[in-house]
Protein backbone atom coordinates (compact mmCIF):
# COMPACT_ATOMS: atom_id res chain seq x y z
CA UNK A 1 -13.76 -10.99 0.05
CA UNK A 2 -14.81 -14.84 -0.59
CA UNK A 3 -16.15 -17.60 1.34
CA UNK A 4 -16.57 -21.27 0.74
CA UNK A 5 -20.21 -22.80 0.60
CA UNK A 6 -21.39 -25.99 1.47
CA UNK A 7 -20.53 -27.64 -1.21
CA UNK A 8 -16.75 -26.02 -2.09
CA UNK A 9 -17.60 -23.20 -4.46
CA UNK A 10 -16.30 -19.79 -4.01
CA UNK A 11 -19.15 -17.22 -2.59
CA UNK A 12 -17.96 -13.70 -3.29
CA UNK A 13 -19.75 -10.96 -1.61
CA UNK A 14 -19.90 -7.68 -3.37
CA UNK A 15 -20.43 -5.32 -0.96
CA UNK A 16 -18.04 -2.79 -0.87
CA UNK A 17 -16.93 -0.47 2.45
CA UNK A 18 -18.88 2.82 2.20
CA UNK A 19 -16.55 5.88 1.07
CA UNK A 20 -14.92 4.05 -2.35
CA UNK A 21 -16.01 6.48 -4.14
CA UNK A 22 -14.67 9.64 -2.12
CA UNK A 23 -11.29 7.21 -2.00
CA UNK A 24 -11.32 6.40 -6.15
CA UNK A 25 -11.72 10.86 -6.40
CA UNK A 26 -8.93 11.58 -4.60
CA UNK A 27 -6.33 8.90 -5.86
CA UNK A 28 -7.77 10.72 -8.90
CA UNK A 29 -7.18 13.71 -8.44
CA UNK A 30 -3.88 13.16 -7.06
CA UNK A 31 -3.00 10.62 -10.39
CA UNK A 32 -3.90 13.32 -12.59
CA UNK A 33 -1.95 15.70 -11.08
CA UNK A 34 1.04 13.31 -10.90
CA UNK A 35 0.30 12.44 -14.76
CA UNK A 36 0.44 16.20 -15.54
CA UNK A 37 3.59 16.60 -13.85
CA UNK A 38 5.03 14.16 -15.83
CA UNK A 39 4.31 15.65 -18.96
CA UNK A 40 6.90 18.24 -18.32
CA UNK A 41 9.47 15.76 -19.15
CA UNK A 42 10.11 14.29 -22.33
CA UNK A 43 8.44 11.05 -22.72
CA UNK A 44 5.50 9.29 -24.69
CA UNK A 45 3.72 12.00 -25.37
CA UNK A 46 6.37 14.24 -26.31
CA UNK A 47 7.41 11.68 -28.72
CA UNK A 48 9.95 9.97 -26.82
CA UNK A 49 9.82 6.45 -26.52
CA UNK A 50 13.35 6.07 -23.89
CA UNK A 51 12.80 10.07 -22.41
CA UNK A 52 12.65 10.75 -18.86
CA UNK A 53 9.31 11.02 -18.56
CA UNK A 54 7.99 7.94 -20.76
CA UNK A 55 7.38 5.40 -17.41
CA UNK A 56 5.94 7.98 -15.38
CA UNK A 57 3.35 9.40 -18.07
CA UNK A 58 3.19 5.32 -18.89
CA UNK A 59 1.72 4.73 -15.15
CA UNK A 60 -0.03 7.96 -14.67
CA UNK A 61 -1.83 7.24 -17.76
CA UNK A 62 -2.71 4.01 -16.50
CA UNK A 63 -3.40 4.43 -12.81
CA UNK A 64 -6.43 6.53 -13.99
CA UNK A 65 -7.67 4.60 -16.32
CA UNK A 66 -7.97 1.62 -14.14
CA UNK A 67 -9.31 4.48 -11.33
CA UNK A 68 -12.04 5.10 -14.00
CA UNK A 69 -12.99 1.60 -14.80
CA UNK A 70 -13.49 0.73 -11.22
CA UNK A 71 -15.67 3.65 -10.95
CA UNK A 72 -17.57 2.56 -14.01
CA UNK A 73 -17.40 -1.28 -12.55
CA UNK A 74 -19.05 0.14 -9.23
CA UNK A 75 -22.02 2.24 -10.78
CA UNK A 76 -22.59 -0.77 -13.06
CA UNK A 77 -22.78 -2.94 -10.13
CA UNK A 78 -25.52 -0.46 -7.94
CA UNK A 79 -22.76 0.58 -5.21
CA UNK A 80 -23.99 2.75 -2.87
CA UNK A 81 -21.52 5.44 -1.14
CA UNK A 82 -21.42 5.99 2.15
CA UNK A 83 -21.03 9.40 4.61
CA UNK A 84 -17.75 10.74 4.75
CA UNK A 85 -17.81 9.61 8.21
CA UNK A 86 -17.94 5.85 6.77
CA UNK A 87 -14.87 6.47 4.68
CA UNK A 88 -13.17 7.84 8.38
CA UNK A 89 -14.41 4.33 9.84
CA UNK A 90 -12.98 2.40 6.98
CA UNK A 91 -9.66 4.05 6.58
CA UNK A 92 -8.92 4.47 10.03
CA UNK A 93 -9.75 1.23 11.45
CA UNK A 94 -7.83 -0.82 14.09
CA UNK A 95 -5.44 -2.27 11.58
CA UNK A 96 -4.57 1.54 9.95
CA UNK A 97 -4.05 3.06 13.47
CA UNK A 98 -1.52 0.08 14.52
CA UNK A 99 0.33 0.25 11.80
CA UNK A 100 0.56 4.28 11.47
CA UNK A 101 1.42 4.38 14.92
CA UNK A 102 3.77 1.63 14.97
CA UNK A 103 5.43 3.15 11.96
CA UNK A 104 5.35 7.07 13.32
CA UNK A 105 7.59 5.13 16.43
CA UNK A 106 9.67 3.34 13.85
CA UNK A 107 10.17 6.75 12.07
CA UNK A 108 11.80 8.13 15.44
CA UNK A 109 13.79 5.22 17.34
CA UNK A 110 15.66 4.34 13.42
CA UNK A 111 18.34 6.83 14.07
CA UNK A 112 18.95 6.33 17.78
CA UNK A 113 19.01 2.62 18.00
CA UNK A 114 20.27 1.97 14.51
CA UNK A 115 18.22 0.07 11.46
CA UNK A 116 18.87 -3.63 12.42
CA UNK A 117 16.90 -3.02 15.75
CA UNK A 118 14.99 -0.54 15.04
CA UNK A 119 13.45 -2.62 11.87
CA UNK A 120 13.24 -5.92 14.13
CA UNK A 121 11.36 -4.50 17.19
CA UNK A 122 8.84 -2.67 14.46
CA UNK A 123 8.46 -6.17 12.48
CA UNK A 124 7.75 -8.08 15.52
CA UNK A 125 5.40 -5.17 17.92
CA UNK A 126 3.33 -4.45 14.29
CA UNK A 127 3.01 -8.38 13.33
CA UNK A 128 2.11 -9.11 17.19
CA UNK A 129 -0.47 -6.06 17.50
CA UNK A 130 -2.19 -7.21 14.39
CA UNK A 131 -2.15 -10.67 15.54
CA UNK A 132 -0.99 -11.77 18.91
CA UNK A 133 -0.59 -15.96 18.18
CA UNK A 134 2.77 -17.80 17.32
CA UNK A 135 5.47 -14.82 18.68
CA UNK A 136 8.30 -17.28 18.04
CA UNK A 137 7.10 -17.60 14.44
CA UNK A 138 6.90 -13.72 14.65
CA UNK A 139 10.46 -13.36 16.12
CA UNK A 140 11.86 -15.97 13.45
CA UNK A 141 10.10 -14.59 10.28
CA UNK A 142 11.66 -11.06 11.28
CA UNK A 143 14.99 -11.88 12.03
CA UNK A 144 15.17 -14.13 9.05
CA UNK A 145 13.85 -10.93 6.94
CA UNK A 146 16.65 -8.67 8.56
CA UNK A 147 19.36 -11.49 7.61
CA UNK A 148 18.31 -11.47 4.05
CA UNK A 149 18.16 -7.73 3.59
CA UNK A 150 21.63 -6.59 5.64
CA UNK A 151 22.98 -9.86 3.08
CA UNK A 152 21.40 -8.33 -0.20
CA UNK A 153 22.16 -4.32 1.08
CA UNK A 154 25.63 -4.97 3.28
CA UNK A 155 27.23 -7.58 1.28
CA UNK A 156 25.65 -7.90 -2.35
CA UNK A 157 25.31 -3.77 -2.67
CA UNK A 158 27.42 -2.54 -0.18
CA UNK A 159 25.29 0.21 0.96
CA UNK A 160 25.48 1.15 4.56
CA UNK A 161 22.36 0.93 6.47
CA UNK A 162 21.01 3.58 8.76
């Protein structure tokens, strides 16, 4: 997060929401386990540059190696965690709940009202909720989304949508 001083520079604050490191553990653990999945298929560390498993064992490898350098990057900087109840707060704040609920919704109206209006209502209700100026911007940006992907997905691709 950054903020302009007086005189034009950047300000950066380093404070960090409490519960970063209870997040970094569990993308973590979740990385590794993902990375040691993917060593069942022949890839980069089987030897195999163009195997199945080379860009999967290629990310894994790398997701927790950059999940370990932030960790080192925060205890080198003094962060101090929070409660898990500040990690709740932070993951689950007004923004998160909007746009699981709106989503959840999404998730049930797709296959009764079809993709096209289905995917507009839940572009414009999530973009209003999270911000309720300029509606006709809102309206415009999403139906000019929709146009470009039934063009790229009904006419380019020729997939059907749902």
């Amino acid at each position: 997060m950054s903020e302009h001083a007086q005189d034009g520079s950047i300000v950066t604050d380093h404070s960090r929401p409490k519960g970063e490191y209870k997040m970094m553990l569990l993308l973590f653990i979740i990385c590794v386990a993902l990375f040691v999945d993917s060593l069942k298929s022949e890839g980069i560390f089987q030897g195999h540059a163009a195997g199945p498993g080379s860009i999967p064992q290629l990310v894994g490898g790398i997701l927790i190696l950059m999940i370990i350098g932030l960790g080192i990057q925060f205890a080198t900087k003094g962060y101090k965690e929070g409660t898990f109840a500040d990690l709740m707060h932070h993951l689950f704040d007004r923004e998160v709940v909007i746009l699981l609920v709106t989503l959840t919704i999404y998730g049930f109206i797709v296959e009764t009202i079809h993709f096209l209006p289905a995917t507009f209502l839940f572009l414009v209700a999530t973009m209003y909720l999270l911000d309720p100026k300029k509606l006709l911007l809102k309206i415009a940006v999403s139906a000019g989304t929709l146009a470009v992907l039934y063009l790229i997905f009904s006419t380019l691709f020729r997939v059907v949508l749902p």
